[in-house]
Protein backbone atom coordinates (compact mmCIF):
# COMPACT_ATOMS: atom_id res chain seq x y z
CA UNK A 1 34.57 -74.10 13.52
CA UNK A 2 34.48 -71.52 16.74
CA UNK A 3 35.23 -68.29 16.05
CA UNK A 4 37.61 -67.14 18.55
CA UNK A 5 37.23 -62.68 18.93
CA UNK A 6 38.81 -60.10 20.86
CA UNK A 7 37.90 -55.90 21.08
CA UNK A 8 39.48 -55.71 17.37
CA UNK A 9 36.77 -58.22 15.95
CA UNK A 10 33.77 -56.47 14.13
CA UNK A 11 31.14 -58.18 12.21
CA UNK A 12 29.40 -57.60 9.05
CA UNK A 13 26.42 -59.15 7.82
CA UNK A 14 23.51 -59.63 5.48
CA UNK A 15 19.67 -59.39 6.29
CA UNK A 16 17.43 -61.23 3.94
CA UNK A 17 17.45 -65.09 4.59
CA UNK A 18 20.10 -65.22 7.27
CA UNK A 19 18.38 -63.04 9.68
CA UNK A 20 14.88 -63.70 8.79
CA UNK A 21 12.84 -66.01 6.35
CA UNK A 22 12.28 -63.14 3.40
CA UNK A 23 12.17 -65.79 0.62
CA UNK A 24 8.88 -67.78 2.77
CA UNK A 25 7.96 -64.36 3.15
CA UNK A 26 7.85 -63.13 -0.27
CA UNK A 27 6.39 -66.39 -1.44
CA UNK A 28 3.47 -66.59 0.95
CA UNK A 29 2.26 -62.72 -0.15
CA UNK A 30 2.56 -63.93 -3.98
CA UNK A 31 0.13 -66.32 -3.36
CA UNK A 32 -2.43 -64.03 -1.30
CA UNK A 33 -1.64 -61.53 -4.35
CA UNK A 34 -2.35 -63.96 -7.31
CA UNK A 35 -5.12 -64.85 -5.41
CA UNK A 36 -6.56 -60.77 -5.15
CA UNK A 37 -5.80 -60.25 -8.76
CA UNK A 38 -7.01 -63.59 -10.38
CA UNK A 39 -3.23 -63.81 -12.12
CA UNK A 40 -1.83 -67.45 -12.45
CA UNK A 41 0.36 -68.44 -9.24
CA UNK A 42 3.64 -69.65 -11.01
CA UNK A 43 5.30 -72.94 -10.11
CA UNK A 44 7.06 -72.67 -6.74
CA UNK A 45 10.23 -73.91 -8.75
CA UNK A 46 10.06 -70.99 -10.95
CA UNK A 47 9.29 -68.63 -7.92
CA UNK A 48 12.25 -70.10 -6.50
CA UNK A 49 14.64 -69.37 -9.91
CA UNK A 50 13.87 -65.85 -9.75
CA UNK A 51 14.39 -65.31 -6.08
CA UNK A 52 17.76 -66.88 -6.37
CA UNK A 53 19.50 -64.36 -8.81
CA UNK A 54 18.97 -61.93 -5.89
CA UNK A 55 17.38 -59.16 -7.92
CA UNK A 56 15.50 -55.61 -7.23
CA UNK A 57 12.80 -55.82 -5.47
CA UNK A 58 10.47 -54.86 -8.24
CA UNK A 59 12.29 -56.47 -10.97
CA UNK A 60 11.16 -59.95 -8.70
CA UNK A 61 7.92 -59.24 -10.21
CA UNK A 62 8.69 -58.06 -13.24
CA UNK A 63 10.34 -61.60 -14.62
CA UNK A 64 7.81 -63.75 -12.94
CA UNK A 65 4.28 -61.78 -14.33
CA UNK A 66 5.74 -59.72 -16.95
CA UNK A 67 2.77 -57.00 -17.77
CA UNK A 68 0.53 -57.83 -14.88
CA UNK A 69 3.82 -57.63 -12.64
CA UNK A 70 2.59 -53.84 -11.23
CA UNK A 71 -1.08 -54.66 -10.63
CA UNK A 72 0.68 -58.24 -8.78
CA UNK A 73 3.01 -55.73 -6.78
CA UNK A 74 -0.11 -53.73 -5.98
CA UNK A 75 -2.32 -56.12 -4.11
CA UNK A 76 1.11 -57.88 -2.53
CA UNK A 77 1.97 -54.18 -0.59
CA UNK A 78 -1.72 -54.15 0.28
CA UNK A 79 -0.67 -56.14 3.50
CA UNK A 80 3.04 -56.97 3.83
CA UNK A 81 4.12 -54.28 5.28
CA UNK A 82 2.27 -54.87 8.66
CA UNK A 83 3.12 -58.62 8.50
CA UNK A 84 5.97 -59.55 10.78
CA UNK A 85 8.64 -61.28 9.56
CA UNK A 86 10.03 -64.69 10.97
CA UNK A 87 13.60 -64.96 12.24
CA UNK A 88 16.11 -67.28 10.85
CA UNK A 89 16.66 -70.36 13.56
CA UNK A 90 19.43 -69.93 15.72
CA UNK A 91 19.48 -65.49 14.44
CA UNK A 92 18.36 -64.35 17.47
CA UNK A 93 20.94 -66.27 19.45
CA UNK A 94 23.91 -65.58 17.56
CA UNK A 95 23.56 -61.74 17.80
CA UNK A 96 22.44 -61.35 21.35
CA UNK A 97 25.78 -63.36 21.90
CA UNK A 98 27.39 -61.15 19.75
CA UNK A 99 26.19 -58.03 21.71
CA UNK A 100 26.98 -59.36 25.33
CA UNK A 101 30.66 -59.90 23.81
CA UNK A 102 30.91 -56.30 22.31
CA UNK A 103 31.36 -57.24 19.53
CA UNK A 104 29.85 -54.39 16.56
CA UNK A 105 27.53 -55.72 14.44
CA UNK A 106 26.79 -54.13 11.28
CA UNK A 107 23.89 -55.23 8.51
CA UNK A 108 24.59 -54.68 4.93
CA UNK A 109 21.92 -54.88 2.80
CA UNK A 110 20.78 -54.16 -0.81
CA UNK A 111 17.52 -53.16 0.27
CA UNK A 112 17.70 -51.40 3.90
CA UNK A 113 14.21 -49.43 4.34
CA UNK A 114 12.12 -50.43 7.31
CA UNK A 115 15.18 -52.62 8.29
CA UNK A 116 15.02 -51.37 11.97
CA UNK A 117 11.10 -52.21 11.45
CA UNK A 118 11.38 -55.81 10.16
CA UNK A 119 14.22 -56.07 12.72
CA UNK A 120 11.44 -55.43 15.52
CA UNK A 121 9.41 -57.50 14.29
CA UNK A 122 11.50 -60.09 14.02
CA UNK A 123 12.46 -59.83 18.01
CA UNK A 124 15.22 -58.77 17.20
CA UNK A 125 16.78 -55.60 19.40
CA UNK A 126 17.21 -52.89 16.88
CA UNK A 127 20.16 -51.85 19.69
CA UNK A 128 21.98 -54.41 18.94
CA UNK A 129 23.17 -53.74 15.57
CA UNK A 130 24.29 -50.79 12.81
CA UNK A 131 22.66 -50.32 9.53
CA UNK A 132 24.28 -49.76 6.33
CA UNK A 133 22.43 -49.78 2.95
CA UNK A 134 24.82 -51.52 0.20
CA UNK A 135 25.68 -48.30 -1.87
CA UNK A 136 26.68 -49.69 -4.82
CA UNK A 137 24.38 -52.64 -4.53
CA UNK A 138 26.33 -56.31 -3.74
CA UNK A 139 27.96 -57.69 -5.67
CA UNK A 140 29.93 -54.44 -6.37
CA UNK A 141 33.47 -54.46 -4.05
CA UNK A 142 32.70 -51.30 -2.90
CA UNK A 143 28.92 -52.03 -1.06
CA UNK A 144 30.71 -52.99 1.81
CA UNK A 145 33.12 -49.96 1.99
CA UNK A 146 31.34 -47.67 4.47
CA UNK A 147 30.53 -50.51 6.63
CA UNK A 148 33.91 -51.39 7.01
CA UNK A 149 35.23 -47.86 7.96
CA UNK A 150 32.50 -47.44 10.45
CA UNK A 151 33.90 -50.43 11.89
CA UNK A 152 36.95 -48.98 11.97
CA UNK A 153 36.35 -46.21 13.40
CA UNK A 154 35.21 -48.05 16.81
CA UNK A 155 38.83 -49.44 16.88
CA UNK A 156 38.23 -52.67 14.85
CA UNK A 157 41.11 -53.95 13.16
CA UNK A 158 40.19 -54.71 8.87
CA UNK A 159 41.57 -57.96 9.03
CA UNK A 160 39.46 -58.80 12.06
CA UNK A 161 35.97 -58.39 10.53
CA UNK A 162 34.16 -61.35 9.68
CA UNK A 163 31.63 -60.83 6.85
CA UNK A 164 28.23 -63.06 7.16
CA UNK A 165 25.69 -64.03 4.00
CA UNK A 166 23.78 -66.28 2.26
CA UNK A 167 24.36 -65.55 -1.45
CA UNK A 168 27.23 -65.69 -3.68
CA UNK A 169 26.81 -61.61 -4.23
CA UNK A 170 27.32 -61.13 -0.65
CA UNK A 171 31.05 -62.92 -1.06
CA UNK A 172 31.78 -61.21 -4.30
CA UNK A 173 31.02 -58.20 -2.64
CA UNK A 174 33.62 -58.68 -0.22
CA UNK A 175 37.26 -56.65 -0.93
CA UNK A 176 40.12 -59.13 -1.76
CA UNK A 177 41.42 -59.00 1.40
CA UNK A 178 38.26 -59.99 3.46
CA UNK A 179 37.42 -63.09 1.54
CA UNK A 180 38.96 -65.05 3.79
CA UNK A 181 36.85 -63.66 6.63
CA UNK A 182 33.68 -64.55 4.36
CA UNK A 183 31.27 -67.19 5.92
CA UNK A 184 28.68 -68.75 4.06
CA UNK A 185 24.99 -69.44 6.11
CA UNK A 186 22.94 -71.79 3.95
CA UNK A 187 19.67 -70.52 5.36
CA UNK A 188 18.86 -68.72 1.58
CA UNK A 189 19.05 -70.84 -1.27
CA UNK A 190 22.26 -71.15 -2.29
CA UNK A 191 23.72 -74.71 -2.05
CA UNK A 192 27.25 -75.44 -0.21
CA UNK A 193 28.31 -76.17 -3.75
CA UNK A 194 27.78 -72.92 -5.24
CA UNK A 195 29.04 -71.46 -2.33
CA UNK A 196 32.40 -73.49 -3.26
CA UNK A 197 32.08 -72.68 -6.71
CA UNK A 198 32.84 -68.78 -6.31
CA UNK A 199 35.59 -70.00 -4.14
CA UNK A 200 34.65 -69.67 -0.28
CA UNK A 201 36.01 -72.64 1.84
CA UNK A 202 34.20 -75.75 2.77
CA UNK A 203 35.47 -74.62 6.70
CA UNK A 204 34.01 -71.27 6.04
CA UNK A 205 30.32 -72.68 5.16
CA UNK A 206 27.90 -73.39 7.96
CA UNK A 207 24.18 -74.79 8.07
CA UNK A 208 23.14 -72.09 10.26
CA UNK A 209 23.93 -69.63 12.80
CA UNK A 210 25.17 -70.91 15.91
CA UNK A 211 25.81 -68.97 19.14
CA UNK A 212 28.17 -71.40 20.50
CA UNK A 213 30.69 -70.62 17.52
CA UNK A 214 31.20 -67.16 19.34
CA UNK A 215 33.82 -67.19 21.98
CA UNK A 216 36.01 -64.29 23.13
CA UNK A 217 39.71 -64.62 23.78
């Protein structure tokens, strides 16, 4: 499916495993962590559970080491915050294609500090794209509400914003009205047929983010 847009098309999206690779990232530093502390590395499947219910940061670590979760959480921030994170295949792509259209970009995300950092490091232009913390957190209807008026308020039409993620909290998060808009990136690790499941369209659900979707009319 291309996505035809005109100056009344605005675009919301997600961060974490669309725009870069926070679930290889996240894994990787449990392992250097476990291996600082001397704590048991759990099973990659079980690493995997937790990561998919989308949780707090912190509460990541709290269901997968339980008492030793805050000396785990410890030795992981030793480092991670100077490593650079990777971007998703075809991210970089799709948003400087976005930008030479005009079309407004804005990231929603349950967890926005250091965004604009992890966007840099990323090589991703920080210029390129609003910020907007999820306030309440997704998959409330209302994290995407001052998103959607800043939008707005650069002359984009409601009905015209197209709302991207990877997670089934990032759909249920959208209002009634823009579910329809909603496309689902399987770059996280949420299958097509969950994606189906909570009811987004099996038009609506792509492998990845393609550039070449993005034409303006």
């Amino acid at each position: 499916m291309t996505y035809s847009m005109t100056k009344e098309n605005g675009i919301i999206t997600d961060f974490d495993n669309l725009m870069v690779r926070t679930h290889d990232f996240i894994r990787g530093h449990i392992v250097t962590a476990c291996q600082r502390t001397d704590v048991r590395l759990p099973a990659v499947d079980a690493v995997n559970e937790v990561l998919r219910k989308n949780l707090r940061f912190e509460d990541i670590f709290t269901q997968l080491f339980g008492l030793e979760a805050e000396k785990v959480l410890v030795s992981y921030r030793v480092d991670a915050a100077q490593t650079p994170y990777k971007a998703m295949d075809g991210g970089e792509e799709f948003f400087s294609r976005a930008h030479d259209l005009a079309i407004p970009v804005v990231i929603v995300s349950n967890r926005a500090n250091l965004l604009d950092v992890r966007l840099k490091q990323a090589d991703y232009n920080p210029a390129w794209f609003l910020i907007k913390e999820a306030k309440p957190p997704k998959p409330s209807q209302e994290a995407y509400s001052e998103a959607i008026a800043l939008l707005e308020g650069k002359g984009v039409k409601r009905l015209k914003i197209t709302i991207f993620g990877d997670h089934p909290d990032d759909y249920l998060a959208c209002p009634d009205d823009l579910r329809p808009n909603f496309v689902a990136v399987l770059t996280g690790l949420t299958t097509a047929e969950e994606f189906e499941k909570v009811g987004v369209a099996k038009d609506k659900i792509w492998q990845k983010l393609e550039a070449q979707r993005l034409s303006l009319t």
